[in-house]
C-alpha atoms as a PDB file:
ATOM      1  CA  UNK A   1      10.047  -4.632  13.251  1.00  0.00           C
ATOM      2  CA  UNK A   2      10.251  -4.394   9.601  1.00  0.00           C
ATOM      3  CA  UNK A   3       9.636  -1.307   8.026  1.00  0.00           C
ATOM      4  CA  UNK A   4       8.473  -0.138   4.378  1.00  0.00           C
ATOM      5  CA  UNK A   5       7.917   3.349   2.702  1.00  0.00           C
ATOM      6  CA  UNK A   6       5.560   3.452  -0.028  1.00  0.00           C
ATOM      7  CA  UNK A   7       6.064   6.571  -2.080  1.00  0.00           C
ATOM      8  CA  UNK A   8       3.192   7.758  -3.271  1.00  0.00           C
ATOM      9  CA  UNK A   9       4.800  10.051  -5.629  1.00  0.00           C
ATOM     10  CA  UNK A  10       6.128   7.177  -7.892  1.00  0.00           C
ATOM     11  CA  UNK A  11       2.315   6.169  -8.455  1.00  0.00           C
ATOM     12  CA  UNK A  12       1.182   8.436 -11.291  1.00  0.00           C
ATOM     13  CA  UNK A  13      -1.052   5.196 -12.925  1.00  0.00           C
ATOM     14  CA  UNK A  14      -2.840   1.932 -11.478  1.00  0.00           C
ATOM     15  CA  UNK A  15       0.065  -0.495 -13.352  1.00  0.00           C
ATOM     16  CA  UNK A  16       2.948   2.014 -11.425  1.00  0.00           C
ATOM     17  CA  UNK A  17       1.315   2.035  -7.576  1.00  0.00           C
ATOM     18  CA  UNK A  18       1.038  -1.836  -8.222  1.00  0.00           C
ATOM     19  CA  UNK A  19       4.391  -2.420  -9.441  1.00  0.00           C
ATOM     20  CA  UNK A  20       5.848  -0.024  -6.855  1.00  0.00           C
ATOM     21  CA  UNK A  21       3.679  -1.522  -3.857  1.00  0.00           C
ATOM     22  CA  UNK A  22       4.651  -5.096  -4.522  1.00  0.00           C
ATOM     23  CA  UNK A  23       8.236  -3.948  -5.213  1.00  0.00           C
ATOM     24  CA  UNK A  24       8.413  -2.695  -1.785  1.00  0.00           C
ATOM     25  CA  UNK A  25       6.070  -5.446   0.130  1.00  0.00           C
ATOM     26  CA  UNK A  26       8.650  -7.919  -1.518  1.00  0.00           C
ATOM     27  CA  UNK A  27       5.689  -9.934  -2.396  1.00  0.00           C
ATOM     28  CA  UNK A  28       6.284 -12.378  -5.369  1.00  0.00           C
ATOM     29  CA  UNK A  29       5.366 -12.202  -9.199  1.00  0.00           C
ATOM     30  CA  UNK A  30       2.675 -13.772  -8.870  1.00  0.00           C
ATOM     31  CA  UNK A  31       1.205 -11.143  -6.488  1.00  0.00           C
ATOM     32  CA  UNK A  32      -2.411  -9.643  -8.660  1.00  0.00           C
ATOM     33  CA  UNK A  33      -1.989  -6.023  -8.955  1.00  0.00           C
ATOM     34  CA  UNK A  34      -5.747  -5.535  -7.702  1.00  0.00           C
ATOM     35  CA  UNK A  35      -6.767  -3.421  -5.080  1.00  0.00           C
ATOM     36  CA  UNK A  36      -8.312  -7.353  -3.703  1.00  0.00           C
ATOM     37  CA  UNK A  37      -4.814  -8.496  -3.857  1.00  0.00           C
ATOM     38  CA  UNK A  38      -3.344  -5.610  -2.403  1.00  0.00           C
ATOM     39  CA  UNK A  39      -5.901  -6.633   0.636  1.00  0.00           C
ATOM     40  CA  UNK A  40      -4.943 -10.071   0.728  1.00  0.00           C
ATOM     41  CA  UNK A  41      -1.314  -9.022   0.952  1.00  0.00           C
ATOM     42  CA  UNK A  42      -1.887  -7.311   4.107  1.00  0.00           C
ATOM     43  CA  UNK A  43      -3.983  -9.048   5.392  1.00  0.00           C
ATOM     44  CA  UNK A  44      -1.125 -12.207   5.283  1.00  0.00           C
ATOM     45  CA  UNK A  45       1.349 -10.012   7.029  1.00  0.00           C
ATOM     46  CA  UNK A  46       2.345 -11.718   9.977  1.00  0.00           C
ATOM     47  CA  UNK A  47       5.462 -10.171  11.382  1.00  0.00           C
ATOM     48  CA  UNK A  48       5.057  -6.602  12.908  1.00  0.00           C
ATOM     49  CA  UNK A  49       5.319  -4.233   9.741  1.00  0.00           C
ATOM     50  CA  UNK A  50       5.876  -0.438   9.837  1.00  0.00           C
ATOM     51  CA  UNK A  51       4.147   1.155   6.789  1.00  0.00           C
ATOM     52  CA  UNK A  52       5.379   4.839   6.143  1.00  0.00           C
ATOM     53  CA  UNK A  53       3.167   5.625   3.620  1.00  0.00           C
ATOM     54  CA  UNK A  54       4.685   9.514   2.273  1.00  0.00           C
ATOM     55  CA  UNK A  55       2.269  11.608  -0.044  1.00  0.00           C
ATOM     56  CA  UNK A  56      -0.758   9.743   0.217  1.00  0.00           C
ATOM     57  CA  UNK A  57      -2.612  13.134  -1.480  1.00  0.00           C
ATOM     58  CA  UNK A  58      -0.315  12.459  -4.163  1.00  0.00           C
ATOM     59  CA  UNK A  59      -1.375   9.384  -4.921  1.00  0.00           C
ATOM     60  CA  UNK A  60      -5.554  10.421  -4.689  1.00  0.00           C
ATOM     61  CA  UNK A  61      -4.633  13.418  -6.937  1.00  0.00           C
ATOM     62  CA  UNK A  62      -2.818  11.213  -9.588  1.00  0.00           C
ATOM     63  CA  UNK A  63      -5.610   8.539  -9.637  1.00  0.00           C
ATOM     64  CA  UNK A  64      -8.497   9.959  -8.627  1.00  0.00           C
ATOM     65  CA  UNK A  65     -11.062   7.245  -7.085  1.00  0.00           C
ATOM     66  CA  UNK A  66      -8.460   4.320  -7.841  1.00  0.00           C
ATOM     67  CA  UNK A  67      -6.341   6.542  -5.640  1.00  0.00           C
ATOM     68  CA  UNK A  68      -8.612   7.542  -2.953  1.00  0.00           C
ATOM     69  CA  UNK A  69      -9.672   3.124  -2.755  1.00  0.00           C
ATOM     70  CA  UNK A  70      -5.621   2.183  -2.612  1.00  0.00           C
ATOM     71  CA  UNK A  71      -5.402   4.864   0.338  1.00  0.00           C
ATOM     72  CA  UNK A  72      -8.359   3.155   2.051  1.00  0.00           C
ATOM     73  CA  UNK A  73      -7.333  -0.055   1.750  1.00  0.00           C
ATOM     74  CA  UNK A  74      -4.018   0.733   3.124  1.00  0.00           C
ATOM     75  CA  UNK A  75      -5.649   2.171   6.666  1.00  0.00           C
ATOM     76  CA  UNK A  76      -8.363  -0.353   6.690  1.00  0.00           C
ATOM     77  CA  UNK A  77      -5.736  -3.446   6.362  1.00  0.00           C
ATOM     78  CA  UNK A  78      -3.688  -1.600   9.012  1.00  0.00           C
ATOM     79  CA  UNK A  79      -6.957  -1.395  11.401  1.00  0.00           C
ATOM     80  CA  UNK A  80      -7.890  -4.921  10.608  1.00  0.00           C
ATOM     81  CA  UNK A  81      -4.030  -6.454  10.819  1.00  0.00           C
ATOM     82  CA  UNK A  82      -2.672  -5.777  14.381  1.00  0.00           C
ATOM     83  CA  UNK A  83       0.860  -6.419  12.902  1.00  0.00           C
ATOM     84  CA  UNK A  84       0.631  -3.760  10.695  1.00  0.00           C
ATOM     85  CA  UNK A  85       1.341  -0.285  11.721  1.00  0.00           C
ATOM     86  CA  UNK A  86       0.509   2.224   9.184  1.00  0.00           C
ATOM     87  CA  UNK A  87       1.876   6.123   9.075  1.00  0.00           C
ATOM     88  CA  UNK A  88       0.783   8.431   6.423  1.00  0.00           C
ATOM     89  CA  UNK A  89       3.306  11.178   5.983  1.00  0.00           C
ATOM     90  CA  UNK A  90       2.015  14.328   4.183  1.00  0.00           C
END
């Protein structure tokens, strides 16, 4: 199983969680930095995936609304993806 921590202290703006999300998906440049094409991204997975996602209040603190929607995405994708196993770690 692969396995990926997303730190949710290096996201303190929208251009950082992108950049820091698609650093650690390994998805290529041409990946589009949206919360849409963070969806699509996980919603391509297709090899079993752990996602240790640490200080997820972090990240809703730092961005507010933008923060609280990346969060979301990240469980929704992981309820909609059965390859994707997501843990938030506080």
């Amino acid at each position: 199983m692969r396995e990926v921590n997303i730190e949710g202290r290096k996201m303190d703006s929208k251009e950082r969680a992108q950049l820091h999300i698609q650093h650690r998906m390994d998805w290529p440049e041409s990946y589009g930095k949206t919360l849409d094409a963070l969806w699509d991204g996980l919603m391509d997975i297709r090899k079993n995936t752990m996602i240790h996602f640490f200080d997820p209040d972090t990240v809703k603190d730092q961005l507010g609304q933008y923060g609280f929607s990346l969060v979301q995405t990240f469980e929704d994708a992981a309820k909609a993806n059965p390859k994707i196993v997501l843990e938030m770690d506080a």
